[in-house]
C-alpha atoms as a PDB file:
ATOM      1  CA  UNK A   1      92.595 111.145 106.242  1.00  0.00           C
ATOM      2  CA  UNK A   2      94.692 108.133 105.580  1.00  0.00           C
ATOM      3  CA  UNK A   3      96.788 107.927 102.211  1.00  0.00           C
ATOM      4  CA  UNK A   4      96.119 105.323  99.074  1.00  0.00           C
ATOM      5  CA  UNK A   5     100.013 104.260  98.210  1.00  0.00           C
ATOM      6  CA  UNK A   6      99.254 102.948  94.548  1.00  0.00           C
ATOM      7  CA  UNK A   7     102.827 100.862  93.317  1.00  0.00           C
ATOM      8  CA  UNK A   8     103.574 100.002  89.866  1.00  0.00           C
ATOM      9  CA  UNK A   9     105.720  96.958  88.812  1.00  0.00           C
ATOM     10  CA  UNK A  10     106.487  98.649  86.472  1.00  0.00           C
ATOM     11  CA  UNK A  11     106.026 102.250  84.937  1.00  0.00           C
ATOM     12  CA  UNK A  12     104.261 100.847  81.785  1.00  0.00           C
ATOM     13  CA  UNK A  13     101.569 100.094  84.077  1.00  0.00           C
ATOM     14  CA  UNK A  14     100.577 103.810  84.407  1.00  0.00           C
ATOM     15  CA  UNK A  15      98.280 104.072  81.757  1.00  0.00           C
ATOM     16  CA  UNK A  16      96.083 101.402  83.684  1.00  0.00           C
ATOM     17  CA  UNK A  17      96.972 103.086  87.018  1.00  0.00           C
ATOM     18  CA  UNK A  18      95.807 106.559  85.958  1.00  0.00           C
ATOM     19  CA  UNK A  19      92.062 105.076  86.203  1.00  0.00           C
ATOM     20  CA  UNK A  20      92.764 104.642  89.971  1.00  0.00           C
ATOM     21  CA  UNK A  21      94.525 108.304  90.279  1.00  0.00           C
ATOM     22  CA  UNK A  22      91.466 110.152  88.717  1.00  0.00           C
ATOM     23  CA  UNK A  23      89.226 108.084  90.844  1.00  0.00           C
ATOM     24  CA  UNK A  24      90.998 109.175  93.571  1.00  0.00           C
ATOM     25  CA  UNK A  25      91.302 112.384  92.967  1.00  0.00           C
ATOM     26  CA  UNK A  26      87.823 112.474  92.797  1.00  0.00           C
ATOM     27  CA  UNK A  27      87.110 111.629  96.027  1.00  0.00           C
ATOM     28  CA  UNK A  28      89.333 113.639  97.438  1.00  0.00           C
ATOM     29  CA  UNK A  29      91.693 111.078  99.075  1.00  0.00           C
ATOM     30  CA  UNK A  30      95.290 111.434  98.951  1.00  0.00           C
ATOM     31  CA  UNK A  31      97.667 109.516  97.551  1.00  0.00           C
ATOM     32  CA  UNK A  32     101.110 108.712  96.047  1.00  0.00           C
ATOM     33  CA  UNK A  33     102.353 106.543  93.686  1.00  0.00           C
ATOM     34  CA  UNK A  34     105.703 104.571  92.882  1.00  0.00           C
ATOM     35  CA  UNK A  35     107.400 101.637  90.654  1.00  0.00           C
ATOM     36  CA  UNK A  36     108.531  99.256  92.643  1.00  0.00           C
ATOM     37  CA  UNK A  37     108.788  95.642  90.865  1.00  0.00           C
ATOM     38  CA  UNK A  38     108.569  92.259  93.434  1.00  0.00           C
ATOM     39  CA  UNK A  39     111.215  91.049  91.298  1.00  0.00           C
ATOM     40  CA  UNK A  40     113.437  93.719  90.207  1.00  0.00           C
ATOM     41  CA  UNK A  41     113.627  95.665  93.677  1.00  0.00           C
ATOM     42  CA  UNK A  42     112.234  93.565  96.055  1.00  0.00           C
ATOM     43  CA  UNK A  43     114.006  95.422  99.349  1.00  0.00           C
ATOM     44  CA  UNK A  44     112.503  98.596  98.071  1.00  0.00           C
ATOM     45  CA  UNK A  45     108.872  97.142  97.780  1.00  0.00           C
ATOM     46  CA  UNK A  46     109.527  95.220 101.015  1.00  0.00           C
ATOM     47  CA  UNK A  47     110.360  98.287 103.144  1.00  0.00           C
ATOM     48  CA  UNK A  48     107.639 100.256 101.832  1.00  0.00           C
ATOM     49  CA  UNK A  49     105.130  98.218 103.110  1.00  0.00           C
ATOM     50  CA  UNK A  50     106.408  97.315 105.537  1.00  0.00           C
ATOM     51  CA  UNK A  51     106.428 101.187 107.027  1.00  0.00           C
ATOM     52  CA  UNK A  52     103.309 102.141 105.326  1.00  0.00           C
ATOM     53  CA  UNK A  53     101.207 102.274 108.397  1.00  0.00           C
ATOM     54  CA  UNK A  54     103.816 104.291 110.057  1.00  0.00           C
ATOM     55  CA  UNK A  55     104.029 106.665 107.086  1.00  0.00           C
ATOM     56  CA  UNK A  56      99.892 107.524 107.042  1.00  0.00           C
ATOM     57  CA  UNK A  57      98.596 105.094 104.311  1.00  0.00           C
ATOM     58  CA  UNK A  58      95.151 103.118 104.893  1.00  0.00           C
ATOM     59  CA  UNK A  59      95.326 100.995 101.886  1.00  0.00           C
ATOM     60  CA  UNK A  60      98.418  99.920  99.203  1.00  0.00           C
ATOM     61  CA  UNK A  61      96.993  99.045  95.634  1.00  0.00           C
ATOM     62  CA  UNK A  62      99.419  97.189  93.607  1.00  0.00           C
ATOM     63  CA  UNK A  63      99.319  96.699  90.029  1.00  0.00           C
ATOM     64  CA  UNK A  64     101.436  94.431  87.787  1.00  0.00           C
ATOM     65  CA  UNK A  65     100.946  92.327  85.133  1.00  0.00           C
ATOM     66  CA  UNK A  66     102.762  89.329  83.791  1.00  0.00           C
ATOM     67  CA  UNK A  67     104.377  87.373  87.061  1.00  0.00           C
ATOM     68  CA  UNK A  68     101.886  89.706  89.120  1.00  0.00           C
ATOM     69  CA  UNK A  69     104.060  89.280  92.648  1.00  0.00           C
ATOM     70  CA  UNK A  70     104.099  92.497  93.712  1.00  0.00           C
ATOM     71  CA  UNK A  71     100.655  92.810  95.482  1.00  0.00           C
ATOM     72  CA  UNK A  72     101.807  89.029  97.297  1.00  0.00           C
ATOM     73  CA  UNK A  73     104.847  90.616  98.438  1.00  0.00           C
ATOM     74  CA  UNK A  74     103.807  93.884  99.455  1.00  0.00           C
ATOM     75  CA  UNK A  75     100.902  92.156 101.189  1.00  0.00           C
ATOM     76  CA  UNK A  76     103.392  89.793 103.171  1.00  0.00           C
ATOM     77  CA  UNK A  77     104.974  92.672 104.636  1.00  0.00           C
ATOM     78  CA  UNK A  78     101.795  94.854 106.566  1.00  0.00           C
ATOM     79  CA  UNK A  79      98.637  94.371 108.029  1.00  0.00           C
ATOM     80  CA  UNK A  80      97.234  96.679 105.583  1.00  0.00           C
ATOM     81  CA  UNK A  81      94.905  96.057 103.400  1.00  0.00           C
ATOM     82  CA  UNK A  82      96.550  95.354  99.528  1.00  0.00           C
ATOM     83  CA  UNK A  83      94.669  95.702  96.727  1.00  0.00           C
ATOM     84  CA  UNK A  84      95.482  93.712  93.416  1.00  0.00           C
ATOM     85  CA  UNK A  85      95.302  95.300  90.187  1.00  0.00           C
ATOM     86  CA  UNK A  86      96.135  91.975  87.436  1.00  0.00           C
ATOM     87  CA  UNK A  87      97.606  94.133  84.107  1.00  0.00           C
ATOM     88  CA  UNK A  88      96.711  92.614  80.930  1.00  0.00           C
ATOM     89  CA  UNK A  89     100.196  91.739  79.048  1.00  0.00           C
ATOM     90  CA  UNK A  90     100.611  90.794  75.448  1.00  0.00           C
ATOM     91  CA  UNK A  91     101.153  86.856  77.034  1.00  0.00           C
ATOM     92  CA  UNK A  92      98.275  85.315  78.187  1.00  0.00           C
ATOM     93  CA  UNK A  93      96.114  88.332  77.836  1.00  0.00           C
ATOM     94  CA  UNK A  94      96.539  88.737  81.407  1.00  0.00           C
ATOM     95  CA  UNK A  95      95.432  85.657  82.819  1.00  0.00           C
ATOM     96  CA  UNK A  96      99.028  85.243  84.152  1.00  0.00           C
ATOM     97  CA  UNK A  97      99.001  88.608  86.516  1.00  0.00           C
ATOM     98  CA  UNK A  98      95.396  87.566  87.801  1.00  0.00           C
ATOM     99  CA  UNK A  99      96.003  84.045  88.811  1.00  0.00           C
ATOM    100  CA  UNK A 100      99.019  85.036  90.195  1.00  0.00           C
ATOM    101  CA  UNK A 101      97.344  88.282  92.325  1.00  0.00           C
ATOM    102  CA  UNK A 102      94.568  86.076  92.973  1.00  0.00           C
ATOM    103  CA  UNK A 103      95.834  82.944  94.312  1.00  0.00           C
ATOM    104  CA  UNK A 104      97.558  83.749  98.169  1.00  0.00           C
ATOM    105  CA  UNK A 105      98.072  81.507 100.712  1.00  0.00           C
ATOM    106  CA  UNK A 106      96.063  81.745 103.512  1.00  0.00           C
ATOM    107  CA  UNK A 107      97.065  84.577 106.384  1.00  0.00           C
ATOM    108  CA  UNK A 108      98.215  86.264 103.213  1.00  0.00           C
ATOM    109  CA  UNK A 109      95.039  88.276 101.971  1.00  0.00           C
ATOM    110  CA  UNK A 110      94.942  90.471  98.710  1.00  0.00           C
ATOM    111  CA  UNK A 111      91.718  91.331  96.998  1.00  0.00           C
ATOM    112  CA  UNK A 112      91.901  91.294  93.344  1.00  0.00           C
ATOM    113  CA  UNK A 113      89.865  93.464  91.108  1.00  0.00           C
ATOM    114  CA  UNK A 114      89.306  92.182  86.895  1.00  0.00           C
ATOM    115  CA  UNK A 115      92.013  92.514  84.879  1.00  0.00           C
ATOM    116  CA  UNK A 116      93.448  96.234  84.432  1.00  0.00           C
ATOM    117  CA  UNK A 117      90.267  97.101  86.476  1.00  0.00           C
ATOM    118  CA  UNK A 118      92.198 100.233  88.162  1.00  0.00           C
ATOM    119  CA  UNK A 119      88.986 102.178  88.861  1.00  0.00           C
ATOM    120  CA  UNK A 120      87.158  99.641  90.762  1.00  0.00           C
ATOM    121  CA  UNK A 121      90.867  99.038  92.814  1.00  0.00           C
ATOM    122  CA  UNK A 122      90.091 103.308  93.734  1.00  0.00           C
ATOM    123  CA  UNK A 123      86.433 102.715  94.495  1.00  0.00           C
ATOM    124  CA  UNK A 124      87.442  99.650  96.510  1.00  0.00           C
ATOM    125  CA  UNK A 125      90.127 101.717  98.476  1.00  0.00           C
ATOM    126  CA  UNK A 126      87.890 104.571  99.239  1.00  0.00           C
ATOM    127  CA  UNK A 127      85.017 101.940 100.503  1.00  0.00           C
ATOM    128  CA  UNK A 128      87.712 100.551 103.185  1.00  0.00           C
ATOM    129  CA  UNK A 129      88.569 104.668 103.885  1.00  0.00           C
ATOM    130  CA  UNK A 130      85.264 105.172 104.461  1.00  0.00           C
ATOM    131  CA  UNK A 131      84.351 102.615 107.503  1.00  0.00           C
ATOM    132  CA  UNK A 132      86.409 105.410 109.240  1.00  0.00           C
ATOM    133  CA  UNK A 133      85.035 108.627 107.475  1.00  0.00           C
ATOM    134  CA  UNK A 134      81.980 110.124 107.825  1.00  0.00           C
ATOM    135  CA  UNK A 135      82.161 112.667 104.733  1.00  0.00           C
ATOM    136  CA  UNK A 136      83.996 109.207 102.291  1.00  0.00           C
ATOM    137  CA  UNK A 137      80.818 107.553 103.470  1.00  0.00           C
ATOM    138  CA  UNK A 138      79.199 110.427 102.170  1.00  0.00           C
ATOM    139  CA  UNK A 139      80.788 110.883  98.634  1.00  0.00           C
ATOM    140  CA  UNK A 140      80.506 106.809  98.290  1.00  0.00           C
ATOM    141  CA  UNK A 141      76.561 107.103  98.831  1.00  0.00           C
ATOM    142  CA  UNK A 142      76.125 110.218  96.258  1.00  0.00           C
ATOM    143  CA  UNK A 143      77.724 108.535  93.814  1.00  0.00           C
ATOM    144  CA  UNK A 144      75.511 105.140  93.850  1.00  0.00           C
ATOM    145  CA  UNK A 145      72.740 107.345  93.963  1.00  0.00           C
ATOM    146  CA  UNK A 146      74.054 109.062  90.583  1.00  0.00           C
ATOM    147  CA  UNK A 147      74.914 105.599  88.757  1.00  0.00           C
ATOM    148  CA  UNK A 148      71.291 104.419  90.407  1.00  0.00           C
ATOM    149  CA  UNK A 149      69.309 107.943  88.058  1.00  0.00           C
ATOM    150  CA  UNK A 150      72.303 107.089  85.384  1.00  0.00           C
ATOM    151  CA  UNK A 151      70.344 103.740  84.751  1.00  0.00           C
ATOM    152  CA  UNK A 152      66.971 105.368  85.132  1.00  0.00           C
ATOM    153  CA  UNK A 153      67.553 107.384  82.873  1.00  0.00           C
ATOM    154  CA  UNK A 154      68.760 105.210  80.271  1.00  0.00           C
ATOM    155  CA  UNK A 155      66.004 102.764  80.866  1.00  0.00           C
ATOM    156  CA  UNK A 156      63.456 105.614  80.211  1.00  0.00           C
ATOM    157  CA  UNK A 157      65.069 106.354  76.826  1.00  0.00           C
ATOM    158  CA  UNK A 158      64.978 102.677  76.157  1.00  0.00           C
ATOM    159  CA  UNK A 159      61.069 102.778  76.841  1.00  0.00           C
ATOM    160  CA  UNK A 160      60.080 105.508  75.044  1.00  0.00           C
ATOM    161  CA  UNK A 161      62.869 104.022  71.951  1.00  0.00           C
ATOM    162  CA  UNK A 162      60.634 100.760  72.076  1.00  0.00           C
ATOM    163  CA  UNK A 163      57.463 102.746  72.400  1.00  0.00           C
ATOM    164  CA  UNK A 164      58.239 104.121  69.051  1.00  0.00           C
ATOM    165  CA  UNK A 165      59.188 100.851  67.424  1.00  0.00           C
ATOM    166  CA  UNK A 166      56.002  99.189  68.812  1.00  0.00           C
END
């Protein structure tokens, strides 16, 4: 199974990123995880990607907030897919990091998930994984068809709660 490479810009990003670790973990999918800023190291983040194919990854998610370059710039350097995690920031509330994830010049792809929306970035990963892998394909189906008897059962409370009131 390919790898998930998950980079930071910055370490104080981690509490976001750990949503996209446990998600991850869940699944089963292996993964590894760095800082590497598109401003502060920009070799380092350009020579990652640009040998992540080579070194077993499937899919780089990238999370940064503020100036938000790092998914751009990882993204410019492989054919992989990058994933764009915008982190919310005291300025701007994060509106900054997703415009900036968000807005890539054609030939130069990233697909952005909501602001510090780590575990969608994981499911999102795993989805792309799983055009490839049987038993991901697998995993991704049981869990719709848990959040699917999730809302059932919620709605059923719900009608029996308004049953009561009515």
């Amino acid at each position: 199974m390919k790898k998930v490479a998950i980079i930071m810009g910055s370490d104080s990003d981690l509490p976001v990123v750990k949503k996209a670790i446990d998600e991850l973990k869940d699944y089963g999918v292996p993964y590894e995880c760095h800082v590497m800023s598109a401003h502060r190291s920009p070799q380092l983040a350009s020579e990652f990607a640009s040998n992540a194919k080579a070194n077993g990854f499937g899919v780089i998610i990238c999370a940064a907030g503020m100036a938000a370059h790092l998914a751009g710039v990882v993204a410019g350097h492989t054919t992989l897919p990058v994933i764009g995690i915008p982190c919310k920031s005291a300025v701007l509330d994060g509106m900054d990091a997703l415009l900036a994830t968000v807005m890539m010049p054609s030939g130069i792809p990233v697909a952005t998930v909501a602001i510090d929306g780590a575990k969608n970035a994981a499911i999102l990963a795993v989805q792309m994984l799983a055009l490839s892998d049987e038993a991901l394909a697998e995993k991704l189906e049981k869990a719709k068809a848990d959040m699917l008897e999730g809302v059932k059962v919620k709605d059923a409370k719900l009608q029996a709660e308004l049953n009561n009131l009515y």
